[in-house]
Protein backbone atom coordinates (compact mmCIF):
# COMPACT_ATOMS: atom_id res chain seq x y z
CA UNK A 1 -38.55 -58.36 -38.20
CA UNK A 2 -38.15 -60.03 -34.90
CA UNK A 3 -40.63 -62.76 -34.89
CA UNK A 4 -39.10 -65.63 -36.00
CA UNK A 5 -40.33 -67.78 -38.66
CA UNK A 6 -42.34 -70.43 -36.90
CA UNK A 7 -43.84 -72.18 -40.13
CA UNK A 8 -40.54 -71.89 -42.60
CA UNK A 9 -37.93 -73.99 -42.13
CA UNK A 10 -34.77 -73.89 -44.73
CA UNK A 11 -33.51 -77.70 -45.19
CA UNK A 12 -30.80 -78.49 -47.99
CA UNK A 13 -31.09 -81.46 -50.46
CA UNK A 14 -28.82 -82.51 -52.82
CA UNK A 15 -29.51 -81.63 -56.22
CA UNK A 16 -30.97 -84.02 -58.69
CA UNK A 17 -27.30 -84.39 -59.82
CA UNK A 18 -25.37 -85.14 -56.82
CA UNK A 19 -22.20 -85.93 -58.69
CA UNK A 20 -22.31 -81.89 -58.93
CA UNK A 21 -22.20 -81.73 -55.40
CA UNK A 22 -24.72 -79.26 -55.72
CA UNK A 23 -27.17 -77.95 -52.95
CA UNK A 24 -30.71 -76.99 -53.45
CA UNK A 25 -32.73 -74.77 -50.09
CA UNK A 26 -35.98 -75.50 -49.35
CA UNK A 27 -38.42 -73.42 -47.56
CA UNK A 28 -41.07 -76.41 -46.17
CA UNK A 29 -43.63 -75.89 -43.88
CA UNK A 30 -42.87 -77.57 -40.67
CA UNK A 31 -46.27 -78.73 -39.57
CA UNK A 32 -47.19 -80.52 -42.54
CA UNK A 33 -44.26 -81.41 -44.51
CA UNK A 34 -45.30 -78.94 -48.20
CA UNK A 35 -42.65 -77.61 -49.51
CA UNK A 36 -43.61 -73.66 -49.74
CA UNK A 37 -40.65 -72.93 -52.58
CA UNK A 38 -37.27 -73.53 -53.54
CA UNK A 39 -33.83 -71.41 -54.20
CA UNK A 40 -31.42 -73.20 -56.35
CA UNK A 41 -28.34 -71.73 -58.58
CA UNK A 42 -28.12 -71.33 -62.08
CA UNK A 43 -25.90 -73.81 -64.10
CA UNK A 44 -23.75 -76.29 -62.21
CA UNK A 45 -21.87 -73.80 -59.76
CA UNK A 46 -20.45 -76.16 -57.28
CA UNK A 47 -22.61 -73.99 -54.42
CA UNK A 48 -23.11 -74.96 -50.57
CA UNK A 49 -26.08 -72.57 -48.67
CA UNK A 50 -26.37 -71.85 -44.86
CA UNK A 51 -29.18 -70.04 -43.85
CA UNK A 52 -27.89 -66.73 -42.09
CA UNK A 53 -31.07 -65.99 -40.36
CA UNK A 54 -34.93 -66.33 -40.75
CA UNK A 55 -37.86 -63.56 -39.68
CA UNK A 56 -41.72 -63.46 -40.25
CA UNK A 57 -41.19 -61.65 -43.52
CA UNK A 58 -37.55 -62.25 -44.61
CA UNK A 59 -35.00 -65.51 -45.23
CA UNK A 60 -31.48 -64.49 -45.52
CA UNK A 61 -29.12 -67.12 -47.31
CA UNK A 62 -25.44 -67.26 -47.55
CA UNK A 63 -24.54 -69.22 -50.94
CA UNK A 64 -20.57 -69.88 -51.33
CA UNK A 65 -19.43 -70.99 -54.80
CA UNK A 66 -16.55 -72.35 -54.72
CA UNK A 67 -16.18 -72.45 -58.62
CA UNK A 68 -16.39 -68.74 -59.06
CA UNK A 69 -14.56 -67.72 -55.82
CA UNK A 70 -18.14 -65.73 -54.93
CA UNK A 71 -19.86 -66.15 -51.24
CA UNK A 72 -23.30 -64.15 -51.82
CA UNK A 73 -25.89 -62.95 -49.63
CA UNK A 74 -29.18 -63.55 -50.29
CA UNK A 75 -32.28 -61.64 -49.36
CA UNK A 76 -35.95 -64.01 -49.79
CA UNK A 77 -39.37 -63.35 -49.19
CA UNK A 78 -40.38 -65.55 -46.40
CA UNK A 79 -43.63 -66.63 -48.18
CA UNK A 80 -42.65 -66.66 -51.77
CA UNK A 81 -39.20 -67.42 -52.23
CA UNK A 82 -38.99 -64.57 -54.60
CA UNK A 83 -35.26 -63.07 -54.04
CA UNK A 84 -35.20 -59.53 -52.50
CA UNK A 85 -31.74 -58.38 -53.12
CA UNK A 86 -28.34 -59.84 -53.04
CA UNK A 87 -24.84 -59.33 -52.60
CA UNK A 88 -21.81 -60.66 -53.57
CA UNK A 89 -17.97 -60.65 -52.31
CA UNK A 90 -15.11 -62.47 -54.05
CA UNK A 91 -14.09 -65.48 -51.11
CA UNK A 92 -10.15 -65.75 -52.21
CA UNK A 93 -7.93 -65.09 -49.60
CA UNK A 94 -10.60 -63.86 -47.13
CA UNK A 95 -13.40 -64.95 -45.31
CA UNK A 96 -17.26 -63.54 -44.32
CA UNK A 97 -19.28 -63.44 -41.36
CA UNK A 98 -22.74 -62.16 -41.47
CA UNK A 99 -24.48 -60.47 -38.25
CA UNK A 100 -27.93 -59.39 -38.49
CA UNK A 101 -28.96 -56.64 -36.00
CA UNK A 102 -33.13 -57.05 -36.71
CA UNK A 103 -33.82 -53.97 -34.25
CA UNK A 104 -31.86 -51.67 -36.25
CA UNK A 105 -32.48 -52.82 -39.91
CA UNK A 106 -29.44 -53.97 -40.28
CA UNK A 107 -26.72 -56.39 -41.16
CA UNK A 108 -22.88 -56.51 -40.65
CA UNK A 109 -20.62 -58.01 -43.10
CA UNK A 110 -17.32 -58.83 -41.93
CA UNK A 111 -14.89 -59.47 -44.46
CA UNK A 112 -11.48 -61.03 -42.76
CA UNK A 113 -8.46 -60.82 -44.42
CA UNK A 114 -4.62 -61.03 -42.92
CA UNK A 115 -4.10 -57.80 -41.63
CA UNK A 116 -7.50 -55.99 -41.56
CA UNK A 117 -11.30 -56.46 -41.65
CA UNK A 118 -13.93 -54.39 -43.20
CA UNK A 119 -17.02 -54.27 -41.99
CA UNK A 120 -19.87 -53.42 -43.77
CA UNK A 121 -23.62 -52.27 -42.33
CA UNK A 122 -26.38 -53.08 -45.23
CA UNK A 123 -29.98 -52.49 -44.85
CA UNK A 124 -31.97 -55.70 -44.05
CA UNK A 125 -35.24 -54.83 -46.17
CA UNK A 126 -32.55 -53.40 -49.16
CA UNK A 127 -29.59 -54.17 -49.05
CA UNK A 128 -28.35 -51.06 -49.16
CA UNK A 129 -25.35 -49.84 -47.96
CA UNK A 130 -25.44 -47.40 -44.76
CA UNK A 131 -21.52 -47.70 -43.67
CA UNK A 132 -18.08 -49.33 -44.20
CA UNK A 133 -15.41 -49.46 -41.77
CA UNK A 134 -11.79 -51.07 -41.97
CA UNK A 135 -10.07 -51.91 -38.63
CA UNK A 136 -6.44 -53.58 -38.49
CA UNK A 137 -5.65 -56.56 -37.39
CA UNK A 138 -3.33 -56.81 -34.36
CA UNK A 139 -0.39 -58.84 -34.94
CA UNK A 140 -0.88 -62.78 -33.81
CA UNK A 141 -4.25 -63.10 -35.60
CA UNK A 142 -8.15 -61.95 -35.00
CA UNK A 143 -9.76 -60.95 -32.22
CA UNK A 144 -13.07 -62.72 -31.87
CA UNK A 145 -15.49 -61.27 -33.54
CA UNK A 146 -18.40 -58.28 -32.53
CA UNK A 147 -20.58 -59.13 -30.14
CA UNK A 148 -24.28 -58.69 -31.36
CA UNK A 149 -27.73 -58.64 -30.17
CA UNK A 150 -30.78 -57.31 -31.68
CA UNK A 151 -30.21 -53.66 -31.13
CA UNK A 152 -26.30 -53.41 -30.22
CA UNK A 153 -23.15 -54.03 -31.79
CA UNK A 154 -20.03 -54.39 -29.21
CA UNK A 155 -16.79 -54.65 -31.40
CA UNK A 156 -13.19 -55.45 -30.29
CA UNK A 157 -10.82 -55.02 -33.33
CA UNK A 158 -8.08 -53.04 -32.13
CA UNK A 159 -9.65 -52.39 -28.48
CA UNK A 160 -13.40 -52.95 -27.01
CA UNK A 161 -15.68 -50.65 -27.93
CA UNK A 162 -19.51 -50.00 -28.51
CA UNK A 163 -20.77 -49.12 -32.15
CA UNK A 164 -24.16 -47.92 -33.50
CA UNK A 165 -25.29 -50.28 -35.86
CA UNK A 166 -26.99 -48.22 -38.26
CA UNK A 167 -24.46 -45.13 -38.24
CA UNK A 168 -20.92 -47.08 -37.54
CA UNK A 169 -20.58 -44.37 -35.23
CA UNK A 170 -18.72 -45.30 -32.24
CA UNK A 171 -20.86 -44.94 -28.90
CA UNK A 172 -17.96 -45.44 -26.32
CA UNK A 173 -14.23 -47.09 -26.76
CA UNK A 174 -11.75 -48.59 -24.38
CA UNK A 175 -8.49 -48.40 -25.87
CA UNK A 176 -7.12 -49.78 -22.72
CA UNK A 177 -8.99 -52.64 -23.12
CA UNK A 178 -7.15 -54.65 -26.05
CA UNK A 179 -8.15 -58.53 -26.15
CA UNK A 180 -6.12 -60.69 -28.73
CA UNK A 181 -6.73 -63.83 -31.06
CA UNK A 182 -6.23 -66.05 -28.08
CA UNK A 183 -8.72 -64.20 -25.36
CA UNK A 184 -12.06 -65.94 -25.25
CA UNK A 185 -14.92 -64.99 -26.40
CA UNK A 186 -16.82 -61.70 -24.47
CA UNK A 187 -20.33 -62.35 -22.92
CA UNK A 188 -23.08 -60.27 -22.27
CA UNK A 189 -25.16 -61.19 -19.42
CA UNK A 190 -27.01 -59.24 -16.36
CA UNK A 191 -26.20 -55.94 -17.57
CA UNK A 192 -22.77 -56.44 -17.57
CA UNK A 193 -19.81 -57.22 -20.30
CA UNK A 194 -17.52 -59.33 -19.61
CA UNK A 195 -14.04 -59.14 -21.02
CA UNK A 196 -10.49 -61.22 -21.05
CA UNK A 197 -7.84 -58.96 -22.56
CA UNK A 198 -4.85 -59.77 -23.34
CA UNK A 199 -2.92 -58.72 -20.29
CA UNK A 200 -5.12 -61.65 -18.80
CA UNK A 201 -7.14 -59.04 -16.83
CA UNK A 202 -10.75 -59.80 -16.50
CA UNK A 203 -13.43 -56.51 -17.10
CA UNK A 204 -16.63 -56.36 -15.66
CA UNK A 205 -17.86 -53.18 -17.89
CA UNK A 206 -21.60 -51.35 -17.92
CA UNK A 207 -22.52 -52.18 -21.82
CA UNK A 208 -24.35 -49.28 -22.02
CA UNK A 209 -21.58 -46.90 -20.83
CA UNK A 210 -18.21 -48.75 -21.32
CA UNK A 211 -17.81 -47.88 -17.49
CA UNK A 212 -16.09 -50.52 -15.50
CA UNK A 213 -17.74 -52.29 -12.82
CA UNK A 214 -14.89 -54.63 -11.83
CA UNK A 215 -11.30 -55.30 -13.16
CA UNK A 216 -9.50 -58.44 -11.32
CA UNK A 217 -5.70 -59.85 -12.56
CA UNK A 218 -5.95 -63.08 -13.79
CA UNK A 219 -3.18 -65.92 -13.78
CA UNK A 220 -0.92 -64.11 -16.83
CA UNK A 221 0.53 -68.07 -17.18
CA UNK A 222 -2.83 -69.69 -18.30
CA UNK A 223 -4.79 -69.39 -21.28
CA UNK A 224 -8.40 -68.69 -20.72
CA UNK A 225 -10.74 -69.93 -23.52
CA UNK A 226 -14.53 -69.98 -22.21
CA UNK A 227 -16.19 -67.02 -19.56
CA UNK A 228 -19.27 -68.18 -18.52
CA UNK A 229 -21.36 -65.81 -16.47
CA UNK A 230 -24.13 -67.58 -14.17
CA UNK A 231 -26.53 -65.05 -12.74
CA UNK A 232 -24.22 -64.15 -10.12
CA UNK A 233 -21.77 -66.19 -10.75
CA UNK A 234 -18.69 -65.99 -12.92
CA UNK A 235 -17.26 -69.94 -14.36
CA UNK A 236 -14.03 -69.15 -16.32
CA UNK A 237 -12.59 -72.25 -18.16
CA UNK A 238 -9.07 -72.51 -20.17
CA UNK A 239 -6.01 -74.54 -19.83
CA UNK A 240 -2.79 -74.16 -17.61
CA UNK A 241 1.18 -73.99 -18.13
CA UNK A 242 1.26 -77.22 -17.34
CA UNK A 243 -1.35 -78.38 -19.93
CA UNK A 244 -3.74 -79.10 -17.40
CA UNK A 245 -7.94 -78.08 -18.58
CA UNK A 246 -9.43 -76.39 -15.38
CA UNK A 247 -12.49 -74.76 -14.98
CA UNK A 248 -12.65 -71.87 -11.80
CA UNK A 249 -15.20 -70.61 -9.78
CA UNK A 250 -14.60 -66.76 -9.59
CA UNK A 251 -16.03 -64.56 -7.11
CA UNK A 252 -18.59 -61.45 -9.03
CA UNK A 253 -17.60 -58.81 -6.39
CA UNK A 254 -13.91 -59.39 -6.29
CA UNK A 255 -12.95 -61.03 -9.44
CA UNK A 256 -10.90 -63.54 -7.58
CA UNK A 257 -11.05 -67.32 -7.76
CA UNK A 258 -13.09 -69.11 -5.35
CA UNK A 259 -12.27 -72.79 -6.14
CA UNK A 260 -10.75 -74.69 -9.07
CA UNK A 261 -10.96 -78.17 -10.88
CA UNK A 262 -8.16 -79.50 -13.27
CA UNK A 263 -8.14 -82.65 -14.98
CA UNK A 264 -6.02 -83.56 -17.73
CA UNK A 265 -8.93 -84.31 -19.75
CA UNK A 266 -10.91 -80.75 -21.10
CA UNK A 267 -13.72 -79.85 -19.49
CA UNK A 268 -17.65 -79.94 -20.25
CA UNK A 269 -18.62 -77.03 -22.62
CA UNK A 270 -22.11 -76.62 -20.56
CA UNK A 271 -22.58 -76.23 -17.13
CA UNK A 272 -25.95 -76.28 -15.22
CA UNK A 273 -26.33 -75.34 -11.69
CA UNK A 274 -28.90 -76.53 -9.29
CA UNK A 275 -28.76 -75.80 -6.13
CA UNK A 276 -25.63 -76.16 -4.66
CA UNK A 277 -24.34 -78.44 -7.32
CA UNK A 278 -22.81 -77.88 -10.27
């Protein structure tokens, strides 16, 4: 399930009708152009696909109908086309995520609404349901969403914690660790997992454990958007009280900033170092 799908590649082309606004997905094998199969709806749903994710023996499409109010989930075999199993969630007033976790058969959906989000861990090969959770949203808006990698699921609705992804059970939690709608996104890198809360306190926390490794004060007047670990490194980007975009080199064993640049124009997204240049 974790080999990727090096001959299948999903493209979308509009539908012979394009007045419908339709979308048909092709599977189409990338070396020579043949198109392997293709997944279209039935009737004239006005219907938009993404592909979620793609493995050596599975295809998983997301298919959002905006006639019906339905976003589905859509399970295909890699080779044939033929449809595994699907699900389907009514879209009004809400919003989905999907989050495969290949290592652990499984996929999260998160369905966002206002005040809370379920989140729901189906089988990858079935479909079937293993575990639903609901976890409220803290007033000012979401949290970003779980972090994920191909056997772990780090969630901070509420507060930061580590969940299993098959069970839902909850591996370790730190309820003093609360990041908001406006703390950037967490990143996992080196063994370590990095964390703006909303106090504007910056974690350095075993992933494994939930331990903490570091925790340095940030400036509680700026609004942090981007963390960008760099071997040993730490980049943090966001923008000042003054409006100003900076982006700060922060020291890994002390958490404190080493330099910083501030331009009224934002900053680049990427950074590459070489050497001593950045």
């Amino acid at each position: 399930m974790e080999k990727s799908l090096r001959k299948l590649g999903l493209v979308a082309e509009d539908a012979p009708r394009t007045i419908l606004d339709s979308m048909q997905a092709k599977a189409v094998d990338s070396s020579t152009g043949k198109i392997l199969w293709k997944y279209s709806p039935e009737g004239w749903a006005i219907t938009y696909y993404d592909l979620v994710a793609a493995f050596s023996d599975l295809v998983l499409l997301r298919e959002d109908d905006q006639r019906d109010g339905l976003t589905t989930l859509a399970a295909m075999n890699a080779e044939t086309g033929k449809q595994q199993w699907y699900v389907q969630y009514i879209n009004k007033k809400r919003s989905f995520q999907f989050l495969p976790v290949p290592a652990a058969d499984t996929i999260l959906v998160l369905e966002m609404e206002k005040k809370k989000v379920n989140m729901t861990a189906l089988t990858l090969m079935g479909g079937k349901e293993r575990k639903k959770q609901t976890f409220k949203v803290q007033k000012g808006g979401h949290p970003t969403p779980p972090l994920v990698t191909p056997r772990n699921v780090w969630s901070f609705y509420g507060h930061a914690m580590r969940l299993d992804p098959a069970s839902g059970a909850v591996l370790w939690q730190r309820k003093d660790i609360v990041p908001d709608n406006l703390a950037p996104p967490p990143k996992l890198e080196m063994n370590k997992l990095y964390i703006i809360d909303k106090e504007k306190t910056l974690h350095f926390l075993n992933p494994e454990t939930g331990e903490s490794i570091l925790t340095a004060p940030l400036d509680e007047k700026s609004r942090y958007t981007n963390i960008y670990p760099a071997g040993d490194t730490l980049y943090l980007r966001g923008q000042d009280e003054g409006g100003s975009w900076f982006l700060a080199k922060h020291d890994p064993k002390s958490g404190q900033a080493l330099w910083k640049y501030s331009s009224t124009q934002a900053t680049v997204s990427n950074l590459i170092e070489d050497g001593d240049r950045l």
